[in-house]
N, C-alpha and C. Protein backbone atom coordinates (compact mmCIF):
# COMPACT_ATOMS: atom_id res chain seq x y z
N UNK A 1 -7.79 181.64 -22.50
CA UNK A 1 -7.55 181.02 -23.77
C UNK A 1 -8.06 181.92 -24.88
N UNK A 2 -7.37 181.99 -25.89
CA UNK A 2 -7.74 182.72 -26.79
C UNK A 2 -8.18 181.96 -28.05
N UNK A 3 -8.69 182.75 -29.19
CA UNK A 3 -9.49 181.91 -29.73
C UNK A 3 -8.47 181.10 -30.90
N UNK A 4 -7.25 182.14 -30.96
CA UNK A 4 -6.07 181.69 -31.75
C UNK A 4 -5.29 179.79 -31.12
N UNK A 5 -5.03 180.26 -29.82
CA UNK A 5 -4.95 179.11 -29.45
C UNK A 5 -5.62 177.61 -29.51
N UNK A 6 -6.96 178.60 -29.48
CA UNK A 6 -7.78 176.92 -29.45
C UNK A 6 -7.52 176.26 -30.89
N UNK A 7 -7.13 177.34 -32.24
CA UNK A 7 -7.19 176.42 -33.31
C UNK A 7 -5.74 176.15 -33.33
N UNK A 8 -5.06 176.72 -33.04
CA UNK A 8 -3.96 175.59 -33.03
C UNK A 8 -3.58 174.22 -31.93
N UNK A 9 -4.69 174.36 -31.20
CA UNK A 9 -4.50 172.78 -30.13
C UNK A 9 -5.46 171.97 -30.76
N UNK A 10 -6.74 172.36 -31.57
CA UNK A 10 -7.13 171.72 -32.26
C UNK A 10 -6.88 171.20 -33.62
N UNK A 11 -5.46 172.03 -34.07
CA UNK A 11 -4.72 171.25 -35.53
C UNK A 11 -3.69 170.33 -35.04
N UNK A 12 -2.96 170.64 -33.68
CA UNK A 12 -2.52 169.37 -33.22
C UNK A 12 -3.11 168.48 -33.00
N UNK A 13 -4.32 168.71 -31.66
CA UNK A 13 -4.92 167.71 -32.56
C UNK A 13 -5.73 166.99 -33.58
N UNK A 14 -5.91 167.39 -34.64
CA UNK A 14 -6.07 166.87 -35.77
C UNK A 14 -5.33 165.85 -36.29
N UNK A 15 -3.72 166.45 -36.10
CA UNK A 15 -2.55 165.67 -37.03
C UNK A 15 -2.33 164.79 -35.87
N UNK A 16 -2.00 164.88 -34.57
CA UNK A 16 -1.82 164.06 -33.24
C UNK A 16 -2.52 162.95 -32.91
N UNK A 17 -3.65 163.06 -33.17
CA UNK A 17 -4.15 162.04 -32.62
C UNK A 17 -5.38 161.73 -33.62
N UNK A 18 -6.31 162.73 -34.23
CA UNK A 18 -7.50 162.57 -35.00
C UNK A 18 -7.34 161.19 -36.53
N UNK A 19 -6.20 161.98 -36.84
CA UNK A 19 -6.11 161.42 -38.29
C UNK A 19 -4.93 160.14 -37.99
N UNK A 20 -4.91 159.44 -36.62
CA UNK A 20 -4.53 158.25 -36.57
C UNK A 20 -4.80 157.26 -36.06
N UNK A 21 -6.35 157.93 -36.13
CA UNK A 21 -7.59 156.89 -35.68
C UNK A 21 -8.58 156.20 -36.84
N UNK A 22 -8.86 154.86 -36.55
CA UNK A 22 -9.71 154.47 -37.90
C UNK A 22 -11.03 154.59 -36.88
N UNK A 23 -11.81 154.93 -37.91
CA UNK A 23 -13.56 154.96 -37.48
C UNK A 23 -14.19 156.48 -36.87
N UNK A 24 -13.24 157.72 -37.79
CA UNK A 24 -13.50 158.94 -37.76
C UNK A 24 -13.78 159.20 -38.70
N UNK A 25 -14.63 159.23 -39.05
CA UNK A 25 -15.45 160.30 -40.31
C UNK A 25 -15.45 161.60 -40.89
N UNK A 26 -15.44 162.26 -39.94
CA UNK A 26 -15.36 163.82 -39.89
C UNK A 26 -15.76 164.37 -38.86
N UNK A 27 -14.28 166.25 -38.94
CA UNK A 27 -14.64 166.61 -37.26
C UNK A 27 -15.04 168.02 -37.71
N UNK A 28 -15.96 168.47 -36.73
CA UNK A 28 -15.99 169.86 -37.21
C UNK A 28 -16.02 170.62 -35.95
N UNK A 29 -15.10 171.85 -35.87
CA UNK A 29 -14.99 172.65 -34.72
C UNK A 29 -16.10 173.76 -34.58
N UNK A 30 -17.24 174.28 -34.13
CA UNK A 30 -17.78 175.25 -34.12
C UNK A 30 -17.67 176.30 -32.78
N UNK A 31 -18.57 177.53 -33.14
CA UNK A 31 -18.04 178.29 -32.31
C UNK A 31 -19.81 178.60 -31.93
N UNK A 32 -20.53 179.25 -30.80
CA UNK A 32 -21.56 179.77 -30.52
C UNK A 32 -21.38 181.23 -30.81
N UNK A 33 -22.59 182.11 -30.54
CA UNK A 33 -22.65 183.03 -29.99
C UNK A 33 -22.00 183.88 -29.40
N UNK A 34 -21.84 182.64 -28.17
CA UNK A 34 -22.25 183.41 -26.39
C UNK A 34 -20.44 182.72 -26.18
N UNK A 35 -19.47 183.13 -27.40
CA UNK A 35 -18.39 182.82 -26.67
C UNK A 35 -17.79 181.10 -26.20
N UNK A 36 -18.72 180.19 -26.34
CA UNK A 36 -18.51 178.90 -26.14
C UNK A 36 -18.03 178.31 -27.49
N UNK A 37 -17.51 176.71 -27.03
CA UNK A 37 -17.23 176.37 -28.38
C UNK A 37 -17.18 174.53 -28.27
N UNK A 38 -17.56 173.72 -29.38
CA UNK A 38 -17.97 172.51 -29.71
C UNK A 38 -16.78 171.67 -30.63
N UNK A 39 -16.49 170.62 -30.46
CA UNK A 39 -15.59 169.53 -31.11
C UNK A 39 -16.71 168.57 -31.85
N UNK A 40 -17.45 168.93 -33.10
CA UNK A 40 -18.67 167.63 -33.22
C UNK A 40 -17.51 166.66 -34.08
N UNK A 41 -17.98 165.49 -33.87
CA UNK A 41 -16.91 164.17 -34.03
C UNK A 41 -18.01 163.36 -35.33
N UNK A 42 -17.82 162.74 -35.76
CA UNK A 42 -19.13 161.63 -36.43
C UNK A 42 -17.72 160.73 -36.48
N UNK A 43 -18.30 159.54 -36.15
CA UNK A 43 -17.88 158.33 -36.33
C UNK A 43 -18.36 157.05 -36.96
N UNK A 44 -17.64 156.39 -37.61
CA UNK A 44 -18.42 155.13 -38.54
C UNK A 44 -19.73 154.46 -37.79
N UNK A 45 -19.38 154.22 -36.41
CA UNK A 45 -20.09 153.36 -35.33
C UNK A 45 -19.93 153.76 -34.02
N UNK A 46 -20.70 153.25 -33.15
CA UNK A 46 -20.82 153.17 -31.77
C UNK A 46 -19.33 152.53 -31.41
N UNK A 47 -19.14 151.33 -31.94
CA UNK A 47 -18.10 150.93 -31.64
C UNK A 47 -16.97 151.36 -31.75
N UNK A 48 -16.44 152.23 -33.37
CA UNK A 48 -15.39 152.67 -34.15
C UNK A 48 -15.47 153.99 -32.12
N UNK A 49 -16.56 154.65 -31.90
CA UNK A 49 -16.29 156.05 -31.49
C UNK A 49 -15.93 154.93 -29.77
N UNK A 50 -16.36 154.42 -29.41
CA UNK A 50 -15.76 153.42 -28.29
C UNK A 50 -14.36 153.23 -28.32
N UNK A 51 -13.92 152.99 -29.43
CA UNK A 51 -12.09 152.57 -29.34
C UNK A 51 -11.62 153.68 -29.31
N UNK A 52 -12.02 155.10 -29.89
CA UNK A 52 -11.74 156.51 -29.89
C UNK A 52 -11.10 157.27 -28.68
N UNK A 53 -12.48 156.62 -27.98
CA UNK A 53 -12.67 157.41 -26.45
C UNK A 53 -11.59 156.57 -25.89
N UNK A 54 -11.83 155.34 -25.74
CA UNK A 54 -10.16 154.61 -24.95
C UNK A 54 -9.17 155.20 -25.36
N UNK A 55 -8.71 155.16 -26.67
CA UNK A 55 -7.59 155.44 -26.49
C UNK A 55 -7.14 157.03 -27.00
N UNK A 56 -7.85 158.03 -26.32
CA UNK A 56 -7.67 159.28 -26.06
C UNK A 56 -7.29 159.25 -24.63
N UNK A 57 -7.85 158.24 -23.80
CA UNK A 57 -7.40 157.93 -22.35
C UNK A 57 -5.57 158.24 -21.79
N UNK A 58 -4.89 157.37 -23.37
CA UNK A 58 -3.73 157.96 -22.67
C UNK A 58 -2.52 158.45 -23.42
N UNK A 59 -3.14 159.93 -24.26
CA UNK A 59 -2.56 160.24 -24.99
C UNK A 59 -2.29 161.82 -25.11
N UNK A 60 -1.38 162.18 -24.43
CA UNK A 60 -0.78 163.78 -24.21
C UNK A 60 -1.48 164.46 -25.33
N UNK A 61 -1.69 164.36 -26.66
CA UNK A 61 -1.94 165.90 -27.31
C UNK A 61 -3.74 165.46 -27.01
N UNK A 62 -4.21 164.63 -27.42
CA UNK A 62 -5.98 164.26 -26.66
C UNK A 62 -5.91 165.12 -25.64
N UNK A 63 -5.17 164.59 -24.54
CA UNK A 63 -5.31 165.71 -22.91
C UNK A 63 -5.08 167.34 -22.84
N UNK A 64 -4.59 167.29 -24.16
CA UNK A 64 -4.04 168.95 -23.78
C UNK A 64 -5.26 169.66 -24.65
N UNK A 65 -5.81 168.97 -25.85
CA UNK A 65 -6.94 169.74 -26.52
C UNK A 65 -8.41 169.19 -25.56
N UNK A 66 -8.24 168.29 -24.89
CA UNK A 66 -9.48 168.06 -24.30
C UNK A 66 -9.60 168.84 -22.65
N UNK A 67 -8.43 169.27 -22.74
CA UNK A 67 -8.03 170.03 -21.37
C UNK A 67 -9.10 171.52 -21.79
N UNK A 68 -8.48 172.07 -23.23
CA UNK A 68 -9.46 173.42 -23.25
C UNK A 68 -11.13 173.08 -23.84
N UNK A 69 -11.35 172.21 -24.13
CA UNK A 69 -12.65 171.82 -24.64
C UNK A 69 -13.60 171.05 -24.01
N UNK A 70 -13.14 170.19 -22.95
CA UNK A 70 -14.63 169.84 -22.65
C UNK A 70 -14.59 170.45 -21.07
N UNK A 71 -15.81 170.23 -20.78
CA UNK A 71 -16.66 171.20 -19.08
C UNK A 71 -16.10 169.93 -18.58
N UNK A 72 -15.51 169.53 -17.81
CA UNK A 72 -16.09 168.91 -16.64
C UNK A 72 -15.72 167.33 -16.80
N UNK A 73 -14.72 167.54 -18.06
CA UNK A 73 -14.65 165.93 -18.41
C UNK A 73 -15.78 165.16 -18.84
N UNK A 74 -16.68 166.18 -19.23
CA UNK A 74 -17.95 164.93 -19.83
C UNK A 74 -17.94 165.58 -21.25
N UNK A 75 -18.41 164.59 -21.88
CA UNK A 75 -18.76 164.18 -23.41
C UNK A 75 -20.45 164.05 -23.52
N UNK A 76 -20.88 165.19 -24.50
CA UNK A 76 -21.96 164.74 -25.18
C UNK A 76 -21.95 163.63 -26.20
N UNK A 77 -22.82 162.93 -26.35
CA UNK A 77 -22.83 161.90 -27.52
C UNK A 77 -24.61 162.15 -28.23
N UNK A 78 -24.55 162.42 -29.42
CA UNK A 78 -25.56 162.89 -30.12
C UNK A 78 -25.94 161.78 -30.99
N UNK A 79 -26.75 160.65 -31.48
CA UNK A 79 -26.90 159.64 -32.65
C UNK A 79 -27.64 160.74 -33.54
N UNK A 80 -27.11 160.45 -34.78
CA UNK A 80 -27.87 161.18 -36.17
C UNK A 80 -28.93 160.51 -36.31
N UNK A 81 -30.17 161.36 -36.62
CA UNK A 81 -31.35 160.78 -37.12
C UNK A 81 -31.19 161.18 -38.35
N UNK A 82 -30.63 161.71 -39.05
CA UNK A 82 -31.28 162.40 -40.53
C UNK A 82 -30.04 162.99 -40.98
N UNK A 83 -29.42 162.81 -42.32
CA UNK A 83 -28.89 164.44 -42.86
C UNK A 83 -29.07 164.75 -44.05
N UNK A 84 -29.44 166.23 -44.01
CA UNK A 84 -29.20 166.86 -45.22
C UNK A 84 -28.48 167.18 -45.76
N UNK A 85 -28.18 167.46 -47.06
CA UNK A 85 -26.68 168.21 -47.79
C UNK A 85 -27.22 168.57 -49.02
């Protein structure tokens, strides 16, 4: 995978599936170092990011960007303590 690719499976999904979900806040794609790379999500609620995850369950452009992005089929989930800006 190249790194060109990943942003265009991640602007599909953006327009595919991201921005026709309620209880998304904002997504931000980052990149490491060491060659790896992150989808951070913030969501209104526990709950809003619960209906998220279902129904990415059965939805072709979800599977094809979650195909190059997550290890193993698992999901980190991070709660915010704090932000700055």
């Amino acid at each position: 995978m190249t790194e060109a690719a990943l942003l265009d499976a991640s602007a599909e999904f953006e327009t595919g599936f991201v921005q026709k979900q309620d209880g998304i806040v904002r997504r931000v794609l980052v990149r490491d170092g060491a060659g790896g790379y992150a989808d951070l999500v913030f969501f209104e609620s526990a709950e809003a990011m619960e209906k998220v995850i279902e129904a990415e369950q059965d939805d072709e452009v979800c599977a094809r960007f979650s195909s190059i992005m997550v290890d193993g089929g698992e999901y980190r989930v991070f709660e915010v303590l704090r932000t700055y800006e």
